[in-house]
C-alpha atoms as a PDB file:
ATOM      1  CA  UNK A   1      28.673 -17.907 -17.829  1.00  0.00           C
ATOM      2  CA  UNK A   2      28.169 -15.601 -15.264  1.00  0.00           C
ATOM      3  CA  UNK A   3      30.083 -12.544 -14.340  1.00  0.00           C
ATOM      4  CA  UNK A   4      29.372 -10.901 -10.623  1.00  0.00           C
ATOM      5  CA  UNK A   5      30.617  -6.968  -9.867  1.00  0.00           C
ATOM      6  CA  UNK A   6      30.569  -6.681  -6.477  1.00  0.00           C
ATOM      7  CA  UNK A   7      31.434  -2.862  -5.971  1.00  0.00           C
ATOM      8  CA  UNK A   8      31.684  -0.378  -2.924  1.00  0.00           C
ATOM      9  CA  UNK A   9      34.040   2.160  -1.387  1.00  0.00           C
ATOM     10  CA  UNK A  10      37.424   1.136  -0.055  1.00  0.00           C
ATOM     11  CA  UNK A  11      38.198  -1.292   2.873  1.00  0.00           C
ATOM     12  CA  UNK A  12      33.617  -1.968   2.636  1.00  0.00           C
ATOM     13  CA  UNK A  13      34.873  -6.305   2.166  1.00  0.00           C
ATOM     14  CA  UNK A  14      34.111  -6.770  -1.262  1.00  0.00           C
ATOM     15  CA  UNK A  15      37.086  -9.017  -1.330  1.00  0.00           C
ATOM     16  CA  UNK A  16      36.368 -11.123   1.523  1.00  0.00           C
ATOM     17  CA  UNK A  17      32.913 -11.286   0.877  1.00  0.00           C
ATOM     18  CA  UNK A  18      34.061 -12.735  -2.940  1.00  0.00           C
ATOM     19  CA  UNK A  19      36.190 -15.261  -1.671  1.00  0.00           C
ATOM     20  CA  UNK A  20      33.084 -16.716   0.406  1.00  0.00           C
ATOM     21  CA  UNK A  21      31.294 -16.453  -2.365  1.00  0.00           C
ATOM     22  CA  UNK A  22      33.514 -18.045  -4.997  1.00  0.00           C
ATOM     23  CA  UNK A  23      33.491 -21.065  -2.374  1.00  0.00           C
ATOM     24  CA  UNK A  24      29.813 -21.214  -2.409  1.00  0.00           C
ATOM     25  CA  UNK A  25      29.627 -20.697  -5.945  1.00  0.00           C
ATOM     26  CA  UNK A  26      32.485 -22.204  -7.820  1.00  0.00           C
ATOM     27  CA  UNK A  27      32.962 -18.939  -9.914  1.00  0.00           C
ATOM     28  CA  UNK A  28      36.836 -17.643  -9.881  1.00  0.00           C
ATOM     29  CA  UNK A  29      37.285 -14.910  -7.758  1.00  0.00           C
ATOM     30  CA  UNK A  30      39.067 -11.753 -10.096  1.00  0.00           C
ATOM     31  CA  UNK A  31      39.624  -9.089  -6.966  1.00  0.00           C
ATOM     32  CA  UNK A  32      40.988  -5.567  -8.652  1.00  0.00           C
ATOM     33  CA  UNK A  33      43.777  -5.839  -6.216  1.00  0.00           C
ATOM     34  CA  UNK A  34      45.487  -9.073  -7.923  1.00  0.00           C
ATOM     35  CA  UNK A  35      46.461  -6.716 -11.261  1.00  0.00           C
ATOM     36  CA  UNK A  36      46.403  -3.566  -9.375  1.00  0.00           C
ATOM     37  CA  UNK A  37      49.119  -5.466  -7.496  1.00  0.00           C
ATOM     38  CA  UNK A  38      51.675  -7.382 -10.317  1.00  0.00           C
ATOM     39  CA  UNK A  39      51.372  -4.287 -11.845  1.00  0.00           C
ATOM     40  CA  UNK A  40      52.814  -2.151  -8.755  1.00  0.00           C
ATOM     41  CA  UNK A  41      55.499  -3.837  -8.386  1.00  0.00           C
ATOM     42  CA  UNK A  42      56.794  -1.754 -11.769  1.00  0.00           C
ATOM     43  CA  UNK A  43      54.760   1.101 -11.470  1.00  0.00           C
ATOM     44  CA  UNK A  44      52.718   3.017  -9.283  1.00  0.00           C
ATOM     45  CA  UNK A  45      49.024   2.621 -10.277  1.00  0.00           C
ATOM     46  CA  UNK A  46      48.267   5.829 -10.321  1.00  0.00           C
ATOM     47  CA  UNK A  47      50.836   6.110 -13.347  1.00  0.00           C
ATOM     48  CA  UNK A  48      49.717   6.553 -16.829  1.00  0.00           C
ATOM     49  CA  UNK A  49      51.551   3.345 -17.447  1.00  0.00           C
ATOM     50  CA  UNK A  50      50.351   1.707 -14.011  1.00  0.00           C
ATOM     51  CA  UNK A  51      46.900   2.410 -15.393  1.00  0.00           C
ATOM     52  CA  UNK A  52      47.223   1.773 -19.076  1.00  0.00           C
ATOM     53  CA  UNK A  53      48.645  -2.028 -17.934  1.00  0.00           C
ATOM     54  CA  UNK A  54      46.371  -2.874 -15.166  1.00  0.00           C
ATOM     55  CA  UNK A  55      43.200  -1.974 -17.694  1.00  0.00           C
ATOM     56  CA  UNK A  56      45.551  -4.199 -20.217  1.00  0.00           C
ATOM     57  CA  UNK A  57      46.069  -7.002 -17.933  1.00  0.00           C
ATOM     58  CA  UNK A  58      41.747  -6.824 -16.523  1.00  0.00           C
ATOM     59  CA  UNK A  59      40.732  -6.503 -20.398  1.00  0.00           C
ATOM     60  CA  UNK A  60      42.266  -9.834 -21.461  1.00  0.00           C
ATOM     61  CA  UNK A  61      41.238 -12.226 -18.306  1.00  0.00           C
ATOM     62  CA  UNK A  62      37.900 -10.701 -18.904  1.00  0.00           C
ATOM     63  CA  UNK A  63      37.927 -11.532 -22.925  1.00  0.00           C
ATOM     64  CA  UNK A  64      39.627 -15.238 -22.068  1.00  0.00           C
ATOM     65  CA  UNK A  65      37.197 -15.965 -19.239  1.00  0.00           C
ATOM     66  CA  UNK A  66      34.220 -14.824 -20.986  1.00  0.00           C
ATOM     67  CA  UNK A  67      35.115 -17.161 -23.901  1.00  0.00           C
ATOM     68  CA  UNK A  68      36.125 -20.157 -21.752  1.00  0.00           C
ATOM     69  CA  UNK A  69      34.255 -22.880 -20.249  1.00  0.00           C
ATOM     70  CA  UNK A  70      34.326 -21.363 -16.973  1.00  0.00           C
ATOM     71  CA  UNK A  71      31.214 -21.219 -14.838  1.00  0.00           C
ATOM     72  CA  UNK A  72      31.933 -17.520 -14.165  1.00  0.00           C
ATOM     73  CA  UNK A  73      34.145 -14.698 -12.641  1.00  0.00           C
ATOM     74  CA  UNK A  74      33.296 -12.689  -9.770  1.00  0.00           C
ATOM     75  CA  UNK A  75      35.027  -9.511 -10.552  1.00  0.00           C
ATOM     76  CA  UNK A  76      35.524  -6.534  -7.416  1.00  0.00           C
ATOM     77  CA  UNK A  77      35.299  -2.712  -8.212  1.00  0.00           C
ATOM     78  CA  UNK A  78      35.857   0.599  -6.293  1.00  0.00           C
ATOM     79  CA  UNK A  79      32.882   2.802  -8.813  1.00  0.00           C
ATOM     80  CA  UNK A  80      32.946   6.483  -8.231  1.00  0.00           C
ATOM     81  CA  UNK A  81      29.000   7.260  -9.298  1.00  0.00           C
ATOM     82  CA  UNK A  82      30.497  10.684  -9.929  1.00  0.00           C
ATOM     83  CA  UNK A  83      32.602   9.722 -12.869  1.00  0.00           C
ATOM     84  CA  UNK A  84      31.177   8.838 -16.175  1.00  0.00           C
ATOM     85  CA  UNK A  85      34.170   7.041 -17.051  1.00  0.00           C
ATOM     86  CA  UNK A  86      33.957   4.264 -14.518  1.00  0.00           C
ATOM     87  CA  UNK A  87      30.200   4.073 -15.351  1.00  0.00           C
ATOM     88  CA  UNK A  88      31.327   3.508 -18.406  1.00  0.00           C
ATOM     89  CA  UNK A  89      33.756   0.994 -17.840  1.00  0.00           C
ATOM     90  CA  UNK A  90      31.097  -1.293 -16.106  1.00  0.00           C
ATOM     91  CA  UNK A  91      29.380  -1.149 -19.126  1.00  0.00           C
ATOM     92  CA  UNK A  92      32.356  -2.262 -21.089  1.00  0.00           C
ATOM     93  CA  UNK A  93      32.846  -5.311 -18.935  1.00  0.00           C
ATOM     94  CA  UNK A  94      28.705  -6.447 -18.866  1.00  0.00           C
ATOM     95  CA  UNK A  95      29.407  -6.044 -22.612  1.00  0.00           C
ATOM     96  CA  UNK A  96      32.059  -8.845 -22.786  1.00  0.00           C
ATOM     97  CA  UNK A  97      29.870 -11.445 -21.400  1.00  0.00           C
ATOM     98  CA  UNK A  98      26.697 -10.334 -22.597  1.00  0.00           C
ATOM     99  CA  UNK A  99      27.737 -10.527 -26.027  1.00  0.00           C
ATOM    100  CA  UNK A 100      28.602 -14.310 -25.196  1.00  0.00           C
ATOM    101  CA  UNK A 101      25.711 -15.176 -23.623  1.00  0.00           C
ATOM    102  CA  UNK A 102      26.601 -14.076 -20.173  1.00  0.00           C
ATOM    103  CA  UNK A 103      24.847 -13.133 -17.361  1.00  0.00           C
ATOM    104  CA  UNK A 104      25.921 -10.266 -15.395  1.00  0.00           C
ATOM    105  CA  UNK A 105      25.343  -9.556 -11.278  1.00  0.00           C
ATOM    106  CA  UNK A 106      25.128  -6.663  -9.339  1.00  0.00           C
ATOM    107  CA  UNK A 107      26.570  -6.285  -5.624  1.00  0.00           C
ATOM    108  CA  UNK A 108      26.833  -3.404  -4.104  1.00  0.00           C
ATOM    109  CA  UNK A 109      28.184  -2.939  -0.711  1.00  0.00           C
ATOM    110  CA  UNK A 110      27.875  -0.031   1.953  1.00  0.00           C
ATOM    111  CA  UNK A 111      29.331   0.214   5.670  1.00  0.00           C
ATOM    112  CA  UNK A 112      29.475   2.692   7.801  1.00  0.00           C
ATOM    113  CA  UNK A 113      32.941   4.633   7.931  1.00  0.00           C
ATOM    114  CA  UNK A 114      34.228   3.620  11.195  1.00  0.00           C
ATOM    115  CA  UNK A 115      33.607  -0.085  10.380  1.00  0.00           C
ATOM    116  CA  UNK A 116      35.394   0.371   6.651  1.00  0.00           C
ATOM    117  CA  UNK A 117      38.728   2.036   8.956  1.00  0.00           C
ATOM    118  CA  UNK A 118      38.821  -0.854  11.014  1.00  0.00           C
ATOM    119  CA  UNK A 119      38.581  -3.285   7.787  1.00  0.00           C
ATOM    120  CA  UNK A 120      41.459  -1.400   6.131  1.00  0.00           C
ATOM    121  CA  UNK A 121      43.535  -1.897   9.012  1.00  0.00           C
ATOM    122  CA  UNK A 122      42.584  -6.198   9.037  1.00  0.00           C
ATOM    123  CA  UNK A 123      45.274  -8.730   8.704  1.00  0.00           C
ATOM    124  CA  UNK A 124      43.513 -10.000   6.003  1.00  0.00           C
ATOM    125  CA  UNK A 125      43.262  -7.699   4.018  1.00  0.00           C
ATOM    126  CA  UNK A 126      46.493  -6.583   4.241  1.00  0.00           C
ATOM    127  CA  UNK A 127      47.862 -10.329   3.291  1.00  0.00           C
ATOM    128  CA  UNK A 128      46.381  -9.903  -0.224  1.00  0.00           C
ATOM    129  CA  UNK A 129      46.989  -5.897  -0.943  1.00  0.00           C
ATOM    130  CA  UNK A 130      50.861  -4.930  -0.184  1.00  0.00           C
ATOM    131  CA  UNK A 131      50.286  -1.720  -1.628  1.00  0.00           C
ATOM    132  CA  UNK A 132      47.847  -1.267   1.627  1.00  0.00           C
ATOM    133  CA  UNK A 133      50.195  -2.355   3.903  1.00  0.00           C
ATOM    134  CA  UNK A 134      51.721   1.183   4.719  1.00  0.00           C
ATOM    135  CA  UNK A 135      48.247   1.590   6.841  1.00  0.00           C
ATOM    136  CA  UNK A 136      48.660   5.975   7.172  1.00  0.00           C
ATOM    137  CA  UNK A 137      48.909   6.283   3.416  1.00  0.00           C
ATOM    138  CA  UNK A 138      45.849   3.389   2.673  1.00  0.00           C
ATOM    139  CA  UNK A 139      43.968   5.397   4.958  1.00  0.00           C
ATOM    140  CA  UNK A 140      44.492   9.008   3.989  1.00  0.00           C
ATOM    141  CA  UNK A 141      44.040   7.435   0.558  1.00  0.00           C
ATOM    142  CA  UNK A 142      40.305   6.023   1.678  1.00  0.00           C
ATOM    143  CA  UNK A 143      39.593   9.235   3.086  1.00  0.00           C
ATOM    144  CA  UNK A 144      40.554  11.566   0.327  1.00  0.00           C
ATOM    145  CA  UNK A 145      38.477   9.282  -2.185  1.00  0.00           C
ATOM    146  CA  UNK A 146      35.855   9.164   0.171  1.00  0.00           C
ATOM    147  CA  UNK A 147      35.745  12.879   0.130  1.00  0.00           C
ATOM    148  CA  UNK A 148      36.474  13.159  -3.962  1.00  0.00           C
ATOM    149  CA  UNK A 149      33.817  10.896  -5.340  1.00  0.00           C
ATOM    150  CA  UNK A 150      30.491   9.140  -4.502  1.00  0.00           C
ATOM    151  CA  UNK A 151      31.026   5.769  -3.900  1.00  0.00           C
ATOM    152  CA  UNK A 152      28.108   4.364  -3.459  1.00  0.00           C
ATOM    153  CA  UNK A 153      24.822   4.718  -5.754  1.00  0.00           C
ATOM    154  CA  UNK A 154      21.835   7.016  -4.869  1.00  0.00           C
ATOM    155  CA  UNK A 155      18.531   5.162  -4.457  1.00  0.00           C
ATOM    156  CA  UNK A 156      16.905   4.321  -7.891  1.00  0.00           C
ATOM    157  CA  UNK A 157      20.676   5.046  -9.828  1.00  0.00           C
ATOM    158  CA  UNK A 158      21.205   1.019 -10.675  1.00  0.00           C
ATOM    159  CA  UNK A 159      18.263   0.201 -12.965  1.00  0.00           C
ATOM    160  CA  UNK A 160      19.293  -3.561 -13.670  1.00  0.00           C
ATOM    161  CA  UNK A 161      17.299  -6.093 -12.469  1.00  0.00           C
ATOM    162  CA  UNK A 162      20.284  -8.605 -11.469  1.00  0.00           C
ATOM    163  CA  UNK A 163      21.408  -5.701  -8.641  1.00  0.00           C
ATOM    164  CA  UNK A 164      21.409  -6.019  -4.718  1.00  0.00           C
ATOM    165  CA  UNK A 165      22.926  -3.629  -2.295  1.00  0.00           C
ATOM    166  CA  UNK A 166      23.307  -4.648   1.046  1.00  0.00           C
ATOM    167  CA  UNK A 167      24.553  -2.524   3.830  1.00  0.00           C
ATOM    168  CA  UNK A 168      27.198  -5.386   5.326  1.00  0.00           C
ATOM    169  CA  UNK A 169      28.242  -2.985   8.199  1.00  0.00           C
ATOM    170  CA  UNK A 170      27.227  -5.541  11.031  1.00  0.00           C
ATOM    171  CA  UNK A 171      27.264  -8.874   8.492  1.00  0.00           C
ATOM    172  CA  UNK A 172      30.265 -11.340   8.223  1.00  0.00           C
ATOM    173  CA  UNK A 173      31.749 -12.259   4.854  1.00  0.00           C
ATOM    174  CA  UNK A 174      29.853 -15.635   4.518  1.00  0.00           C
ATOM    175  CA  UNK A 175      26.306 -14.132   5.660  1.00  0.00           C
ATOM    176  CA  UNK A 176      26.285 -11.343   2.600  1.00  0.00           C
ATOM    177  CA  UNK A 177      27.896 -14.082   0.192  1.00  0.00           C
ATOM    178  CA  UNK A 178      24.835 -16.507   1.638  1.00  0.00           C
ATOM    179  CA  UNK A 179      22.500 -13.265   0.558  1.00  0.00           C
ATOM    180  CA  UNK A 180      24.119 -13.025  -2.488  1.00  0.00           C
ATOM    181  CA  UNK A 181      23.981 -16.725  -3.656  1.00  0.00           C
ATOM    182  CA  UNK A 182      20.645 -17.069  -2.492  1.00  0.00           C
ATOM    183  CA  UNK A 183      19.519 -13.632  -4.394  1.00  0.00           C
ATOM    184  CA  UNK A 184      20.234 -14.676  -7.592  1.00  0.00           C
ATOM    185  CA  UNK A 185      20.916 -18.545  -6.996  1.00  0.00           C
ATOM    186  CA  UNK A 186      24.144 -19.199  -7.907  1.00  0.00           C
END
């Protein structure tokens, strides 16, 4: 079993570059959007109950997959570095599969600003996140996290020895998922 976090700011491609992995790989692709998304539809995430469902809803595909006979999950994360809460939660989830044997991944992705507001505004994208589809909120809402947290580690802050951040700025989906896949040979 293996379980890969691929984590970065808002709009940086960890979704696309998940799906190109998960086709190199075979391991299901978990993006946060999918629950962030059901869950929307009833109430806004930012809602105590939005929030208390969509950590339900993550929680129990992360218990059943870690139990199952699934190769692996690859599971996408905005982290804000700042917060010891999400560090935290990160820990939670390497817990689930380490304590069945699991091996856990670390991808971290960076790109520059101007690249990550021409990402949020991709077809794509937009496709698999309704909630992103009213493009003057999703980007006032990437630039006041941006401004709130740090979303992206200082060098030296990840310790693990599964971990690779790659600045995918000027790299297509399937080259960092290539990097990926051939940086820890999945």
């Amino acid at each position: 079993m293996k379980l890969v976090i691929i984590f970065g700011p808002q709009a940086v491609g960890k979704m696309t570059v998940g799906q190109e992995l998960e086709k190199l790989t075979g391991l299901k692709l978990f993006h946060n959007h999918m629950t962030i998304e059901l869950v929307s539809h009833f109430f806004d995430y930012g809602s105590p109950a939005g929030k208390r469902l969509v950590g339900l809803f993550r929680e129990e595909i992360f218990e059943e997959v870690a139990k199952s006979d699934l190769p692996g999950l690859i599971f996408t994360y905005v982290w804000a570095f700042d917060l010891p809460s999400d560090r935290e939660y990160v820990e939670h989830i390497r817990r689930i599969f380490e304590s069945r044997g699991g091996e856990v991944y670390y991808v971290e992705l960076e790109a520059d600003l101007e690249e990550r507001l021409i990402r949020n505004r991709d077809p794509h994208r937009l496709l698999h996140k309704a909630s992103k589809r009213n493009l003057a909120r999703s980007e006032k809402e990437l630039l006041q996290t941006l401004e709130k947290h740090r979303l992206n580690s200082l060098d030296g802050e990840i310790q693990e020895a599964n971990y690779i951040k790659i600045n995918n700025t000027a790299s297509s989906p399937d080259e960092v998922a290539q990097m990926i896949q051939k940086r820890f040979q999945l």
